[in-house]
C-alpha atoms as a PDB file:
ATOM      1  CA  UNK A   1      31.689 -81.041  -7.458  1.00  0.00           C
ATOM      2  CA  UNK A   2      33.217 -77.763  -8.588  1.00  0.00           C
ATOM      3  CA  UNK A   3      32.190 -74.318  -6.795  1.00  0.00           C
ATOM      4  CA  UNK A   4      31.522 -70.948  -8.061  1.00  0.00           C
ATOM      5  CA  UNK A   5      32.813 -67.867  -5.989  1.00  0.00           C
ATOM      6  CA  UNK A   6      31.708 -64.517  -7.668  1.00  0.00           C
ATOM      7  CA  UNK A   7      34.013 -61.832  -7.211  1.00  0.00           C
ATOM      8  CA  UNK A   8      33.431 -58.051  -8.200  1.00  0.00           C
ATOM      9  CA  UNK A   9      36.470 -55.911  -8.670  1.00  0.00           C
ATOM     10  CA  UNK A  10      36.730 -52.128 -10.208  1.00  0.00           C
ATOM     11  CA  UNK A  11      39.323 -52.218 -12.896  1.00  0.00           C
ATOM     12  CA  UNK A  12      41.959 -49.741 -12.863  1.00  0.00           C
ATOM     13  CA  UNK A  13      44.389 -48.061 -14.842  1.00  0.00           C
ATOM     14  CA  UNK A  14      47.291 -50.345 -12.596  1.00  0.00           C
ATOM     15  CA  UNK A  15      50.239 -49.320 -10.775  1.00  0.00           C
ATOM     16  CA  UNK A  16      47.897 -48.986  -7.588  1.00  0.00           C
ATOM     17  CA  UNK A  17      48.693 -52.563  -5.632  1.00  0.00           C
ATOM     18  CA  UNK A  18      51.866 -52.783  -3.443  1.00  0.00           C
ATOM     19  CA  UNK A  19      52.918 -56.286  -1.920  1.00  0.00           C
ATOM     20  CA  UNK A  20      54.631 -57.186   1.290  1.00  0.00           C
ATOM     21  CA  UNK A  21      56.596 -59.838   2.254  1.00  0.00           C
ATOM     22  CA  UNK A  22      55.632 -61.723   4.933  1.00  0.00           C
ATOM     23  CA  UNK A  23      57.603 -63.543   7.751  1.00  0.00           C
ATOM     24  CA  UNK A  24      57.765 -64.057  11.420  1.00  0.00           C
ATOM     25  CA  UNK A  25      58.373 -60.407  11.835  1.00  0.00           C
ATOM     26  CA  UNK A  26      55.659 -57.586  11.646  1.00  0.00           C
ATOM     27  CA  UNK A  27      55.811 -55.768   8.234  1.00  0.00           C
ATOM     28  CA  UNK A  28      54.255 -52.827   8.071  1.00  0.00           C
ATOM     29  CA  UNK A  29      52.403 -51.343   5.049  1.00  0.00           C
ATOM     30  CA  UNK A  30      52.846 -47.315   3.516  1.00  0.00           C
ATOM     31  CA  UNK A  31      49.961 -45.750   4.483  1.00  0.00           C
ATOM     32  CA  UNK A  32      47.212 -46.816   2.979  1.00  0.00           C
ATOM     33  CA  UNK A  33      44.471 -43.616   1.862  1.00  0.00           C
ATOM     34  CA  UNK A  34      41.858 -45.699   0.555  1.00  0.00           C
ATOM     35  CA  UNK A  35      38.709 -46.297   1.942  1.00  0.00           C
ATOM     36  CA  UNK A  36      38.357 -49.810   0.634  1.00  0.00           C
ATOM     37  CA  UNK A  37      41.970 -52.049   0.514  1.00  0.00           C
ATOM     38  CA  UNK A  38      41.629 -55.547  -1.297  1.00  0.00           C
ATOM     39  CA  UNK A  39      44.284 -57.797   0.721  1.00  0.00           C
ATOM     40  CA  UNK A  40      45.346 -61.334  -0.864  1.00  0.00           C
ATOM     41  CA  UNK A  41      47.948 -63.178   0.969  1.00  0.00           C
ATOM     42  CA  UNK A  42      49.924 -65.675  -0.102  1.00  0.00           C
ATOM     43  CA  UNK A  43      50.158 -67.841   3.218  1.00  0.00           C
ATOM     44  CA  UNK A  44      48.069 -67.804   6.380  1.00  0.00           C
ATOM     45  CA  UNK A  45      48.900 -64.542   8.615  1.00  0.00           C
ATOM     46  CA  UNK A  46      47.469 -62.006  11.004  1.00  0.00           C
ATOM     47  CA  UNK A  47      46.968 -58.503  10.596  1.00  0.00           C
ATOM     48  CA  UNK A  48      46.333 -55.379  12.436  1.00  0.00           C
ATOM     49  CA  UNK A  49      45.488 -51.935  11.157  1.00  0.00           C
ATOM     50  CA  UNK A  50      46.720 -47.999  13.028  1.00  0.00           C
ATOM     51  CA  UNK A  51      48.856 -45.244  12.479  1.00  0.00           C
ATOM     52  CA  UNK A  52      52.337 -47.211  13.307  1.00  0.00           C
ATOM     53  CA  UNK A  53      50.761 -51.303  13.586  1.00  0.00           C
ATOM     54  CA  UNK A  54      52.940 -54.302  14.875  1.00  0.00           C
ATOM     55  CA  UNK A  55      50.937 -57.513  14.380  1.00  0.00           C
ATOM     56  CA  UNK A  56      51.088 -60.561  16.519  1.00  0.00           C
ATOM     57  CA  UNK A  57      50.503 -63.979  15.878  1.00  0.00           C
ATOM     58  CA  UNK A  58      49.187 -65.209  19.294  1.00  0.00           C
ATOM     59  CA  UNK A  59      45.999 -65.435  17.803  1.00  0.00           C
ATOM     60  CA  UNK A  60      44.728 -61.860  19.402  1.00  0.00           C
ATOM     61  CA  UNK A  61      45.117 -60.524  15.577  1.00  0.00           C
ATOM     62  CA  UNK A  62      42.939 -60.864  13.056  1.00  0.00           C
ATOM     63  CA  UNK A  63      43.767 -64.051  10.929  1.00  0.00           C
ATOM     64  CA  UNK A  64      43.396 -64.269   7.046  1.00  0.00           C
ATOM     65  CA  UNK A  65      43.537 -67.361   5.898  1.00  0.00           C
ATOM     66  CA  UNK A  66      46.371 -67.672   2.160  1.00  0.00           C
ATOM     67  CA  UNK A  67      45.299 -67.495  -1.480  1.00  0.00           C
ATOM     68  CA  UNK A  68      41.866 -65.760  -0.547  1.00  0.00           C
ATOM     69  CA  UNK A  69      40.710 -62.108  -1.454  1.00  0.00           C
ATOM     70  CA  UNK A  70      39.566 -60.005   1.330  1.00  0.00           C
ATOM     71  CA  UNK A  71      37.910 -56.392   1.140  1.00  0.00           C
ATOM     72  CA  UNK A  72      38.631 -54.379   4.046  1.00  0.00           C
ATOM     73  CA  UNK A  73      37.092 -50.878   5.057  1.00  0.00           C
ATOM     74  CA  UNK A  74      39.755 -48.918   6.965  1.00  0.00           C
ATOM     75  CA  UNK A  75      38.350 -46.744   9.763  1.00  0.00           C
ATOM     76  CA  UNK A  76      40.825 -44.065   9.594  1.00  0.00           C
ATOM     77  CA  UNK A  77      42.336 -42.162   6.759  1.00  0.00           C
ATOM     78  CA  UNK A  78      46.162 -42.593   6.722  1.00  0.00           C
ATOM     79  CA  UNK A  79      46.311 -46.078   8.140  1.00  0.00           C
ATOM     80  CA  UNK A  80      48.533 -48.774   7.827  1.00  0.00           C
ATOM     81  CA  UNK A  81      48.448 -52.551   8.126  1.00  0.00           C
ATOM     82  CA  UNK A  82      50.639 -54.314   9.388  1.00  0.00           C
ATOM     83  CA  UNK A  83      51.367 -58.377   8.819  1.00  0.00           C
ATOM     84  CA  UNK A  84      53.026 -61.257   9.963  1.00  0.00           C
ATOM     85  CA  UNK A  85      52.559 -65.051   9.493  1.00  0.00           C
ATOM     86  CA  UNK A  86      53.240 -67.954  12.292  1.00  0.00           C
ATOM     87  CA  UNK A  87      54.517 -70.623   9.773  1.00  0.00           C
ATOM     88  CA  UNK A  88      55.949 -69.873   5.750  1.00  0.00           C
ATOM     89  CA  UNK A  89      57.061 -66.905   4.582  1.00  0.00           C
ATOM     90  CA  UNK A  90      54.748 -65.610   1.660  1.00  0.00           C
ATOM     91  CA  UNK A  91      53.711 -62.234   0.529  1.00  0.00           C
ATOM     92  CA  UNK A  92      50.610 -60.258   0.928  1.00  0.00           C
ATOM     93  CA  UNK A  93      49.177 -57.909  -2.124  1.00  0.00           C
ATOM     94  CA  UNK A  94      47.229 -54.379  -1.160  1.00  0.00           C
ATOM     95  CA  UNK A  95      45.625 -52.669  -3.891  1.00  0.00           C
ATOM     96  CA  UNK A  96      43.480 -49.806  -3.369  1.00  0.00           C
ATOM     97  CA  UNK A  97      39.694 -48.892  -3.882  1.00  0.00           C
ATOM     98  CA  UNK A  98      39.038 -52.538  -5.797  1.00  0.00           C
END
């Protein structure tokens, strides 16, 4: 049985999206002044958003789970986001108002 996920992005002109790589250590994004980030990781990691973020993975972050799209609404203007991954080493991709 094959399954049918609609997605909505708003196409840009490009050059928006940063990526991050992603390991047992915290990596922390450039701030991010969007109101709306799209976030796609490559592997399963937790995140945590603030002015200067250090994610955990003890499970008290929140968890994304790899190769899914996820729209999240910052609460602050100049945040970052800050990742970090319990098992592979992957990337994550932020772009910006999609």
């Amino acid at each position: 049985m094959s399954r049918v996920i609609a997605v909505s992005l708003q196409a840009d002109q490009g050059g928006n999206s940063s990526v991050i790589s992603l390991s047992a250590v915290s990596a922390q994004s450039a701030v991010l002044n969007g109101e709306i980030i799209l976030v796609t990781p490559t592997v399963d990691c937790f995140f945590r958003a603030g002015t200067s973020p250090v994610a955990v993975a003890d499970g008290t972050d929140t968890f994304l789970l790899g190769n899914n799209s996820y729209r999240i609404r910052l609460q602050a203007k100049a945040t970052k986001l800050a990742f970090i991954t319990s098992g592979s080493a992957g990337n994550v991709y932020l772009t910006p108002g999609a």
